[in-house]
C-alpha atoms as a PDB file:
ATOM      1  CA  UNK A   1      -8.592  11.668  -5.551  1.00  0.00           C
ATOM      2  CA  UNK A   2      -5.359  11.243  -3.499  1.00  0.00           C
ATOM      3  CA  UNK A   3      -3.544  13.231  -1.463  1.00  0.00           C
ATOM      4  CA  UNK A   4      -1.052  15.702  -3.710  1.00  0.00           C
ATOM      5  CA  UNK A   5       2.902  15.602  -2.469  1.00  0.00           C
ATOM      6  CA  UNK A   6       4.965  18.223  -3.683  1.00  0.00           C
ATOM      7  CA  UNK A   7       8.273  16.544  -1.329  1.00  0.00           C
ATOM      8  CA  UNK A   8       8.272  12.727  -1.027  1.00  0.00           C
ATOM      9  CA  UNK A   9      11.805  10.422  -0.185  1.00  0.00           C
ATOM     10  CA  UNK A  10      12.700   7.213  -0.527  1.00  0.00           C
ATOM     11  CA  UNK A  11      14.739   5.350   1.687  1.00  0.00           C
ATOM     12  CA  UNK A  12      17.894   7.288   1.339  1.00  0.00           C
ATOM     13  CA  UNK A  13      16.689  10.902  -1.391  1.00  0.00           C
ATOM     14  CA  UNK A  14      14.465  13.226  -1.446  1.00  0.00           C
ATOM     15  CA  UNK A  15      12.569  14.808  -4.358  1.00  0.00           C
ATOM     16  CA  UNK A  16      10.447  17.912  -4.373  1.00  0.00           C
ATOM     17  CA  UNK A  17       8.445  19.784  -7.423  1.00  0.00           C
ATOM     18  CA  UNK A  18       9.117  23.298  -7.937  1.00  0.00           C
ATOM     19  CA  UNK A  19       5.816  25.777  -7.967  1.00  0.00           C
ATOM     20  CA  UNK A  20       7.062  25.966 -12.062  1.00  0.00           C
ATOM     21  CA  UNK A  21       6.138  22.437 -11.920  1.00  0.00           C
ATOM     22  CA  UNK A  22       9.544  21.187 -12.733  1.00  0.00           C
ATOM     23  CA  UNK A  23      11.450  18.398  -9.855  1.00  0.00           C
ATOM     24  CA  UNK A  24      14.217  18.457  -8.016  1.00  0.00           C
ATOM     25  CA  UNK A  25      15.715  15.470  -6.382  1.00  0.00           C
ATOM     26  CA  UNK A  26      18.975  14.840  -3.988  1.00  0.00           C
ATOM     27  CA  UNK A  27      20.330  12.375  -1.633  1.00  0.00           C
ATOM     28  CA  UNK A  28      21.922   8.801  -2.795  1.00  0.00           C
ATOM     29  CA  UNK A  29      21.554   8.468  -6.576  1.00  0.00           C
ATOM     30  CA  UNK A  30      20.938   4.821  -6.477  1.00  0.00           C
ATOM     31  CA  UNK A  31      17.444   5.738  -4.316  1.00  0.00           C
ATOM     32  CA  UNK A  32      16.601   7.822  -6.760  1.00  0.00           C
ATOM     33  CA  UNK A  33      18.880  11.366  -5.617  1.00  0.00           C
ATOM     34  CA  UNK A  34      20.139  11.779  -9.504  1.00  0.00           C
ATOM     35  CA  UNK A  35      17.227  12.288 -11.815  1.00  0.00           C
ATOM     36  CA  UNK A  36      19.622  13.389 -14.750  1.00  0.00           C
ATOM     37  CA  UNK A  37      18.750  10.359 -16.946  1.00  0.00           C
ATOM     38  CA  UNK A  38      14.609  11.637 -16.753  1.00  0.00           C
ATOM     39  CA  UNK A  39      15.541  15.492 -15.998  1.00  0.00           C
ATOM     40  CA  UNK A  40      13.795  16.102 -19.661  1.00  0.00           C
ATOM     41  CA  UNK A  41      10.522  14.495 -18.546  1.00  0.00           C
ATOM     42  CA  UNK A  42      10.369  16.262 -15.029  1.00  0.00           C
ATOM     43  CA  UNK A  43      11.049  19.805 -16.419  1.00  0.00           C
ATOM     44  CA  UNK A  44       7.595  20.611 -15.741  1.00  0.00           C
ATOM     45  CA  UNK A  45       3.811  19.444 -15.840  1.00  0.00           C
ATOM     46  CA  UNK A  46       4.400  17.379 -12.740  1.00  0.00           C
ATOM     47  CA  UNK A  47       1.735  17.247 -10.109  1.00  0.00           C
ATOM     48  CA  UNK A  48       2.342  14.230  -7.740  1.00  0.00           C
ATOM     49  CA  UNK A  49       5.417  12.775  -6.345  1.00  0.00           C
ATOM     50  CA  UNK A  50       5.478   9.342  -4.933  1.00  0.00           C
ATOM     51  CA  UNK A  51       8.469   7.714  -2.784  1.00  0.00           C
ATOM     52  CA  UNK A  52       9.183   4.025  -2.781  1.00  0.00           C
ATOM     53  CA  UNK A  53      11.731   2.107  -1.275  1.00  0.00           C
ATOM     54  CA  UNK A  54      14.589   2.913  -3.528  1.00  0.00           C
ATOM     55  CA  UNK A  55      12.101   4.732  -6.761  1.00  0.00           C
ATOM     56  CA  UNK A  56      10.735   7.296  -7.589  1.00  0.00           C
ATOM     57  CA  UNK A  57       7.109   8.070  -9.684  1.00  0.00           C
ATOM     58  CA  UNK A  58       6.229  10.797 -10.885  1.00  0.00           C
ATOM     59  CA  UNK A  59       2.501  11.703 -12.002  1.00  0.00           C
ATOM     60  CA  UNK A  60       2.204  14.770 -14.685  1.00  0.00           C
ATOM     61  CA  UNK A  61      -0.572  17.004 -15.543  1.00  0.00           C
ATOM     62  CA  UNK A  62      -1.559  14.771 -18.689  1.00  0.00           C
ATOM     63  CA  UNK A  63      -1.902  11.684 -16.718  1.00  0.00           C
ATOM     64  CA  UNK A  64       1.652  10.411 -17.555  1.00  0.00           C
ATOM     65  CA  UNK A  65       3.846   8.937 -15.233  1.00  0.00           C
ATOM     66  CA  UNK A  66       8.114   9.155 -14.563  1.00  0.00           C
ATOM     67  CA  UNK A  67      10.202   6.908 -13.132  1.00  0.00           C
ATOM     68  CA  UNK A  68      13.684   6.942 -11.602  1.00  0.00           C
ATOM     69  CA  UNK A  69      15.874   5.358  -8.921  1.00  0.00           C
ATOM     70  CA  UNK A  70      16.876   1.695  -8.514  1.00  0.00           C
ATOM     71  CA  UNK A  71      15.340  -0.296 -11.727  1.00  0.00           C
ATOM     72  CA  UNK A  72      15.133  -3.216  -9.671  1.00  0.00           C
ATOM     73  CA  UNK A  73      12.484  -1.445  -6.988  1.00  0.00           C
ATOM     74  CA  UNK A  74      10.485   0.085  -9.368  1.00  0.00           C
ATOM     75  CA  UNK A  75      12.811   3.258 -11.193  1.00  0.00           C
ATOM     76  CA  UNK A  76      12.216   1.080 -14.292  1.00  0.00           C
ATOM     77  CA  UNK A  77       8.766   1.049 -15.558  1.00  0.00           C
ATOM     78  CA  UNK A  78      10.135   0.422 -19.419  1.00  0.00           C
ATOM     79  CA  UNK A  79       8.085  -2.758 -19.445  1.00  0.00           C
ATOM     80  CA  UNK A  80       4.699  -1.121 -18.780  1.00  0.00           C
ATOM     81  CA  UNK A  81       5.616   2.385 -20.155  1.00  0.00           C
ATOM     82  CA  UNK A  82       2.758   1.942 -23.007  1.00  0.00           C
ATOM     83  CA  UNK A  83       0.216   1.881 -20.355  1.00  0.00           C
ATOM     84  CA  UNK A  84       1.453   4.869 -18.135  1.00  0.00           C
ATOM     85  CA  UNK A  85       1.621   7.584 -21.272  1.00  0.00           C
ATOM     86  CA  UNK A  86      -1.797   8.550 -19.544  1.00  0.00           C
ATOM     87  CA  UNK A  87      -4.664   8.583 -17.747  1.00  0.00           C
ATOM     88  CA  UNK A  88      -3.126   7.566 -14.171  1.00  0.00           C
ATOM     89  CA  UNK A  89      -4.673   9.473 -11.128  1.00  0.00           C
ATOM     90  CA  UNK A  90      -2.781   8.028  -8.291  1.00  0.00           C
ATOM     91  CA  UNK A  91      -0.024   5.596  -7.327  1.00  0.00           C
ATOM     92  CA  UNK A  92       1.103   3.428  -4.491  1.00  0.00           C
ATOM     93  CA  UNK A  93       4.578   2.196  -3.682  1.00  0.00           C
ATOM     94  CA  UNK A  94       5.296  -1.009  -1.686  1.00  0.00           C
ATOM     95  CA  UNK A  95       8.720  -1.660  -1.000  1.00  0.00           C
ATOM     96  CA  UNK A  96      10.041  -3.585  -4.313  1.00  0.00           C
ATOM     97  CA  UNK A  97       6.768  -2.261  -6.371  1.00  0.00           C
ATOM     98  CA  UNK A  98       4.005   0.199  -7.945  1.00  0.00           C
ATOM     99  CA  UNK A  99       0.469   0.024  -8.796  1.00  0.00           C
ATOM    100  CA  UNK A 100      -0.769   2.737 -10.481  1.00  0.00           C
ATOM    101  CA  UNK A 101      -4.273   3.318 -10.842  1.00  0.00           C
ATOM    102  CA  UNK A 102      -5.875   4.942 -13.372  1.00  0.00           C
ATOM    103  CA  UNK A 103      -9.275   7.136 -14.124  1.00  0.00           C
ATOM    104  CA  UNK A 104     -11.028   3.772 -16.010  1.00  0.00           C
ATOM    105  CA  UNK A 105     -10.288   1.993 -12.579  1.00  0.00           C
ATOM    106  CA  UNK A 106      -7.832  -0.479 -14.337  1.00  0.00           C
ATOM    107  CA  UNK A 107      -4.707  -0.700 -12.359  1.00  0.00           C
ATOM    108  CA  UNK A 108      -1.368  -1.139 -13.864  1.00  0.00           C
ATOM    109  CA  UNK A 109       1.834  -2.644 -11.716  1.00  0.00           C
ATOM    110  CA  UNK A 110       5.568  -2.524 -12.437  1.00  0.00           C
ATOM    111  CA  UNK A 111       8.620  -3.567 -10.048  1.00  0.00           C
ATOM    112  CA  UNK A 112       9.851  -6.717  -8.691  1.00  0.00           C
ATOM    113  CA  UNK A 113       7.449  -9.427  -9.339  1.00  0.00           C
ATOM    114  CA  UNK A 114       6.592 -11.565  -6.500  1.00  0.00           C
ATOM    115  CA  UNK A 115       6.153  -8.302  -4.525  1.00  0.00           C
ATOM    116  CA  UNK A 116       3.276  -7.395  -6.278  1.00  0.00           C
ATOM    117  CA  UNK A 117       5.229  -5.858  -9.635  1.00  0.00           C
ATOM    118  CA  UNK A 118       3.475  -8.915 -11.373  1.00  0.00           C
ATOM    119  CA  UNK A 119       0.227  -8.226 -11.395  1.00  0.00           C
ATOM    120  CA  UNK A 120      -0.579 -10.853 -14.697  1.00  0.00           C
ATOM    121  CA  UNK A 121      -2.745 -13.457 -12.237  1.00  0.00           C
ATOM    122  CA  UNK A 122      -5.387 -10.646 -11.375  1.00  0.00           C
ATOM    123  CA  UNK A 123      -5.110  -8.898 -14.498  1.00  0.00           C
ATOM    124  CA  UNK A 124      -8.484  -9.532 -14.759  1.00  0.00           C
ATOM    125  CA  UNK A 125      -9.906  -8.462 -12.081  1.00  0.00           C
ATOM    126  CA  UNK A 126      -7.983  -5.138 -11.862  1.00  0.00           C
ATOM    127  CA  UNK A 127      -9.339  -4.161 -15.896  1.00  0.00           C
ATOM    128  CA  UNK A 128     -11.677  -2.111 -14.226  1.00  0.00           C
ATOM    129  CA  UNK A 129     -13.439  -0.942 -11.347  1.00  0.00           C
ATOM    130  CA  UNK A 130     -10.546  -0.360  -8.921  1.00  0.00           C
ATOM    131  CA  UNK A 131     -11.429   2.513  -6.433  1.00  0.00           C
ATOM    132  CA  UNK A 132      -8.582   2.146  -3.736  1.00  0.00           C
ATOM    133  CA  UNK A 133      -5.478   0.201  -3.274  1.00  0.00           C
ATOM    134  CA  UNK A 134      -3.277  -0.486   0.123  1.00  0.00           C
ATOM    135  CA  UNK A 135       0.486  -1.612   0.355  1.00  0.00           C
ATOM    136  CA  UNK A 136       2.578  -2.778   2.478  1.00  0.00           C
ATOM    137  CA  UNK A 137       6.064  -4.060   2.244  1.00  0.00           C
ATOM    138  CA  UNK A 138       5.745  -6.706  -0.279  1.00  0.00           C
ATOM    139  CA  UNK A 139       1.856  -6.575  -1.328  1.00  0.00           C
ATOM    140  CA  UNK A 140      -1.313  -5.074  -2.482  1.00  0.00           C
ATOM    141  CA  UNK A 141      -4.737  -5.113  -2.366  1.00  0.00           C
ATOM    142  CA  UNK A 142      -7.245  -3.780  -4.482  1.00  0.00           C
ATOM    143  CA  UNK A 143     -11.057  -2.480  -3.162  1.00  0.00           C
ATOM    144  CA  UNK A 144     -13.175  -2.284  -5.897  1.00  0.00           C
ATOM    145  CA  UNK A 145     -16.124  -0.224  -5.620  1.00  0.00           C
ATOM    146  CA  UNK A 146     -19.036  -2.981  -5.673  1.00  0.00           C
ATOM    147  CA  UNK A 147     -16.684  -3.919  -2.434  1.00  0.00           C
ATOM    148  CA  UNK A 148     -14.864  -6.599  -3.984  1.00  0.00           C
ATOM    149  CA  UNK A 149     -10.991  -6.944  -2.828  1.00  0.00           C
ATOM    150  CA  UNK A 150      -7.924  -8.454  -4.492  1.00  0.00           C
ATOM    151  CA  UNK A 151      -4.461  -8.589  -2.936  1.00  0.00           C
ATOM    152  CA  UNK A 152      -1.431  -9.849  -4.559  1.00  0.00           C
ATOM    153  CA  UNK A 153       2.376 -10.183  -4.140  1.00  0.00           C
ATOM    154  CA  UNK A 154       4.208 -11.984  -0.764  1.00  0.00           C
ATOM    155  CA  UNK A 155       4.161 -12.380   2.840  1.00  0.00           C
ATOM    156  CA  UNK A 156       7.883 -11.000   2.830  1.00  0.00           C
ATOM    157  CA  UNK A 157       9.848  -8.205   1.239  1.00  0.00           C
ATOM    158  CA  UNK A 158      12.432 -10.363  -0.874  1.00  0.00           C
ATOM    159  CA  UNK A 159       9.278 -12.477  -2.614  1.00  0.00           C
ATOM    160  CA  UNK A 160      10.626 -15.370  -0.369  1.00  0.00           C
ATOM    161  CA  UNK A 161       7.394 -16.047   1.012  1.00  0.00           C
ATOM    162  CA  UNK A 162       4.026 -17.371   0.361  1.00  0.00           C
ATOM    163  CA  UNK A 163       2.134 -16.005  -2.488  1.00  0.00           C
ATOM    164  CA  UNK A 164      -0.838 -13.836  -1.647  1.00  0.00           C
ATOM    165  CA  UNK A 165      -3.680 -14.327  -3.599  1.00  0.00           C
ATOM    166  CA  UNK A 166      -6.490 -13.301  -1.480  1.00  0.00           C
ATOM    167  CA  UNK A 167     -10.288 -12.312  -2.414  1.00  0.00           C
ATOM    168  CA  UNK A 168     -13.213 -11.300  -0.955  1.00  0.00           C
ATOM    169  CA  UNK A 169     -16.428  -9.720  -0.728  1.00  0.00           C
ATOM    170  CA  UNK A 170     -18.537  -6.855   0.607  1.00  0.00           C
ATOM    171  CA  UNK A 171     -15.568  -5.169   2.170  1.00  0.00           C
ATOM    172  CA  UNK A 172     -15.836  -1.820   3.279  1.00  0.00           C
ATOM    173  CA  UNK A 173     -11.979  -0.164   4.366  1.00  0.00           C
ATOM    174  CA  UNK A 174      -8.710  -2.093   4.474  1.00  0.00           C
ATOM    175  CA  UNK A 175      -5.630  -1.786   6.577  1.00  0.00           C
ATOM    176  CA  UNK A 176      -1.930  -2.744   6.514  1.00  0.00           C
ATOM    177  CA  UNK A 177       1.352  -3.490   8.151  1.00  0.00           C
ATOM    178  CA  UNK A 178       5.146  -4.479   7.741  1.00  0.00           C
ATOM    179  CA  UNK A 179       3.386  -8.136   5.879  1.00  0.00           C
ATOM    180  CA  UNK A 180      -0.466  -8.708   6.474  1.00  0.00           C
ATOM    181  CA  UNK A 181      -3.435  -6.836   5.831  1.00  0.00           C
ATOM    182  CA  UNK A 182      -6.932  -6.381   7.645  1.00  0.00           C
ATOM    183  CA  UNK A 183      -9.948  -6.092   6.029  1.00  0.00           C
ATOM    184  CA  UNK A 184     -14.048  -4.373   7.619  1.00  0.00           C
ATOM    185  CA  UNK A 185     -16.436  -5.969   5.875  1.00  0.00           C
ATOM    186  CA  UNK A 186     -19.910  -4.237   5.358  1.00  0.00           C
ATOM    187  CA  UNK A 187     -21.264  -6.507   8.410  1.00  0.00           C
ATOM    188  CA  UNK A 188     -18.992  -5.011  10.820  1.00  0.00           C
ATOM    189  CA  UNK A 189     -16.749  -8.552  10.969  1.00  0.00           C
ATOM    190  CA  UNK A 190     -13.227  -8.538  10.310  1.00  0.00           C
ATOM    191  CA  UNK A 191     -10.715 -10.781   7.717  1.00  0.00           C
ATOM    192  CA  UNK A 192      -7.196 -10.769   8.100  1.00  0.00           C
ATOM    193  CA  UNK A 193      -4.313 -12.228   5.407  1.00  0.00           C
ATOM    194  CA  UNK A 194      -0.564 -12.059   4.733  1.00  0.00           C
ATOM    195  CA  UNK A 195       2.427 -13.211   6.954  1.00  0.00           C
ATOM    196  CA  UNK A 196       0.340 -15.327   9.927  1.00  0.00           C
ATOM    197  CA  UNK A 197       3.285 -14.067  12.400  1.00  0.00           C
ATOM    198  CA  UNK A 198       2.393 -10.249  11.732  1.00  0.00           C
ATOM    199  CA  UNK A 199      -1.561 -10.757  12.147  1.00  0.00           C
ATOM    200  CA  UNK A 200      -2.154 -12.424   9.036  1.00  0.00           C
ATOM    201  CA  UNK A 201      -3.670 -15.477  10.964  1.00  0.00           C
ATOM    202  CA  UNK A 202      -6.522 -13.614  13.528  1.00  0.00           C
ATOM    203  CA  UNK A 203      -7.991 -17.064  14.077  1.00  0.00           C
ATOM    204  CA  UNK A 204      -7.281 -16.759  18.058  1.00  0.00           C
ATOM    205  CA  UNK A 205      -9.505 -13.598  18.417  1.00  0.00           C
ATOM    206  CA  UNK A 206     -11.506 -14.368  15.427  1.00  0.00           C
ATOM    207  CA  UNK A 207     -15.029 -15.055  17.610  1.00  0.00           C
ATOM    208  CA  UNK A 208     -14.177 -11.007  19.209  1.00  0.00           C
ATOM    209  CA  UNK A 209     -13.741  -9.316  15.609  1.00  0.00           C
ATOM    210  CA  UNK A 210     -16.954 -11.661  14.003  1.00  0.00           C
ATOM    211  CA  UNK A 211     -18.667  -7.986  14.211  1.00  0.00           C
ATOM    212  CA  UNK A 212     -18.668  -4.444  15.526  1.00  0.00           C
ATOM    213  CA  UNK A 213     -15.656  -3.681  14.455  1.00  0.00           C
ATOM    214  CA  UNK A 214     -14.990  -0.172  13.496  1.00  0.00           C
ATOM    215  CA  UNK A 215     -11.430   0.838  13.140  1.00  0.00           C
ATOM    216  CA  UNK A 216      -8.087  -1.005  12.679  1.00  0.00           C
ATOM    217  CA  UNK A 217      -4.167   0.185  13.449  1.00  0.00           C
ATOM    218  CA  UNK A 218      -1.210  -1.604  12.400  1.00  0.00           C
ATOM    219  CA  UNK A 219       2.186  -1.231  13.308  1.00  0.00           C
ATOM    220  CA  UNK A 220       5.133  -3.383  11.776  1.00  0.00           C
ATOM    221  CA  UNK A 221       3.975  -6.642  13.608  1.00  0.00           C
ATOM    222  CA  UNK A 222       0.005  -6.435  14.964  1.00  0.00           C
ATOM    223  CA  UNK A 223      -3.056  -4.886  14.709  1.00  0.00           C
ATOM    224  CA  UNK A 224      -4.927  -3.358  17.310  1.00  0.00           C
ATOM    225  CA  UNK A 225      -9.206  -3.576  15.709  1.00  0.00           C
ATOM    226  CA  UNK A 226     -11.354  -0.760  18.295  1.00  0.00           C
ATOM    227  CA  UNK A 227     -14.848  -1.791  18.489  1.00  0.00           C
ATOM    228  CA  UNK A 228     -18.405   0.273  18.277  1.00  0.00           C
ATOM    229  CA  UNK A 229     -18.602  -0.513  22.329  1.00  0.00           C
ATOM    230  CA  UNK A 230     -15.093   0.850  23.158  1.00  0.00           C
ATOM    231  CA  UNK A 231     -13.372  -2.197  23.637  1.00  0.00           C
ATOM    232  CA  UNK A 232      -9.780  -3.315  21.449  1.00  0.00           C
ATOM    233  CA  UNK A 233      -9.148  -6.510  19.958  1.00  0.00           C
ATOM    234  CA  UNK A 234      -5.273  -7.105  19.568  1.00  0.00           C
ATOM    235  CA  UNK A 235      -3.704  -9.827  17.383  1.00  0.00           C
ATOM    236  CA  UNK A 236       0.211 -10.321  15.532  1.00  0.00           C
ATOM    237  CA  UNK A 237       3.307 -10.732  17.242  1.00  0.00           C
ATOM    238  CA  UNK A 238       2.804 -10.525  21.221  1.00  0.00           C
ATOM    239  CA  UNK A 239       5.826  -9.031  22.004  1.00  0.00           C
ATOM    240  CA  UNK A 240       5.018  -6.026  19.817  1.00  0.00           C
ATOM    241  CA  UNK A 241       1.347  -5.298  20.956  1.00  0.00           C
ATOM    242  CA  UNK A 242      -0.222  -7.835  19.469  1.00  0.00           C
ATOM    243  CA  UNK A 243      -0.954  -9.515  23.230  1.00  0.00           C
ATOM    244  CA  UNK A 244      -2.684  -7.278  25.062  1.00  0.00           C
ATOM    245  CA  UNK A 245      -3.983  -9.142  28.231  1.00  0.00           C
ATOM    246  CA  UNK A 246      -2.065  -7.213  30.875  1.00  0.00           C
ATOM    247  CA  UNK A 247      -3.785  -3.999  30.227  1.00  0.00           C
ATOM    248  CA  UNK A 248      -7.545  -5.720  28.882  1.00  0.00           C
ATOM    249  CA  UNK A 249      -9.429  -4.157  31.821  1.00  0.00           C
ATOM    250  CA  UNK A 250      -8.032  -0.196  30.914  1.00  0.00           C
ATOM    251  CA  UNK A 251      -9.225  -1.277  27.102  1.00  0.00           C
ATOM    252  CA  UNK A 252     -12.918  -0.263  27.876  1.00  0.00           C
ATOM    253  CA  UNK A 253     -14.724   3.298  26.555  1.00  0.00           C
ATOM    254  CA  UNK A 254     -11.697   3.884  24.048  1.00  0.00           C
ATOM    255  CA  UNK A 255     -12.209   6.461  21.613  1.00  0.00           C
ATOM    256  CA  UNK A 256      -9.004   5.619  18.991  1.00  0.00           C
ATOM    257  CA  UNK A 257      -5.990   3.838  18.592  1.00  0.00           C
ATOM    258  CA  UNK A 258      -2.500   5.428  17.229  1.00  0.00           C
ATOM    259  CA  UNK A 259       0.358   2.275  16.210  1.00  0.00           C
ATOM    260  CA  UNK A 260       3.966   3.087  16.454  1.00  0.00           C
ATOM    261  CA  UNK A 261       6.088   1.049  14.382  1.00  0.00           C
END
């Protein structure tokens, strides 16, 4: 089950629930500081709070879920309410969107659309089964728990960009940044996808991450992939770590990797 939050913020509130259960929410009301018009809803029950860009989500005791903040990032889930009267266990907030998940493993999305509020092209697939879902600015992707992955949404945060619509098999952990993803696969190798100029494209180290890989870090523009011998694989945008030639031969026997962003 995730990770409870009793204090979660958006890009410019906050929001905390009280030990009654009830929420309490202040900074700019257009990111979600004024909760008046859903104060009724949040009086108590609530367990989990969940900060998007500009939205809040709420999850409460019964399995029902709250929204508020800027309708156009998500503070309006009116179009999907039906579905979120119960039974959601956790949610995850890219920058325009949510995906809620919920205790049959369906998954249920709201927000702007080509940033992964539309969901309707993987319906589908996300009916059941869904164990585990990663975001990043303007995307998701879905691990299942026979291991199979769907992603959806854009390689940029306005929905500009290319469509994801990325699957694949026998994946064991995924990983994110600012606008690509990074995927283990049971085998050890790695897949990446997303915006090729933020380590969507790993092509140019793809024969180094064909296996032993064990761990990936992502900042805003690269990954950084540490292997079962010690050594670290780095692809994305050079001039934010993703080219790490100068310092190759002090790469060797490393234990983990920490990304700044």
């Amino acid at each position: 089950s995730a990770e409870l939050s009793k204090l979660s913020a958006t890009k410019r509130a906050f929001a905390f629930t009280q030990e009654d259960g009830s929420v309490l929410a202040w900074g700019s009301p257009d990111s979600g500081g004024d909760h008046s018009s859903v104060a009724d809803q949040l009086a108590s029950g609530v367990i989990n709070l969940i900060g998007g860009y500009h939205a809040f989500a709420a999850i409460k005791e019964d399995g029902s879920v709250v929204t508020w903040g800027d309708p156009s990032y998500g503070g309006d889930s009116s179009n999907v309410a039906a579905l979120l009267t119960s039974g959601v266990k956790d949610i995850i907030a890219a920058k325009g969107a949510f995906a809620a998940i919920k205790v049959d493993g369906s998954v249920i999305t709201w927000g702007q659309a080509p940033c992964g509020g539309d969901s309707s092209d993987v319906a589908t697939q996300l009916s059941s089964d869904v164990a585990e879902i990663v975001a990043n600015q303007s995307a998701f992707a879905a691990l299942k728990g026979d291991g199979t992955l769907i992603s959806w949404g854009s390689t940029d945060n306005e929905g500009y960009g290319q469509a994801i619509a990325y699957t694949d098999t026998n994946i064991k952990e995924v990983f994110a940044n600012k606008f690509a993803f990074a995927a283990i696969k049971d085998d050890g190798g790695l897949v990446t996808w997303g915006h090729s100029s933020y380590g969507g494209d790993s092509s140019s180290v793809q024969t180094e991450l064909s296996s032993g890989v064990k761990e990936v870090s992502g900042n805003y523009f690269a990954f950084a992939a540490l292997k079962e011998d010690g050594s670290v694989v780095t692809w994305g945008k050079s001039s934010h770590g993703g080219d790490s030639s100068s310092v190759a031969d002090q790469l060797v026997g490393v234990k983990s990797i920490i990304a700044s962003n």
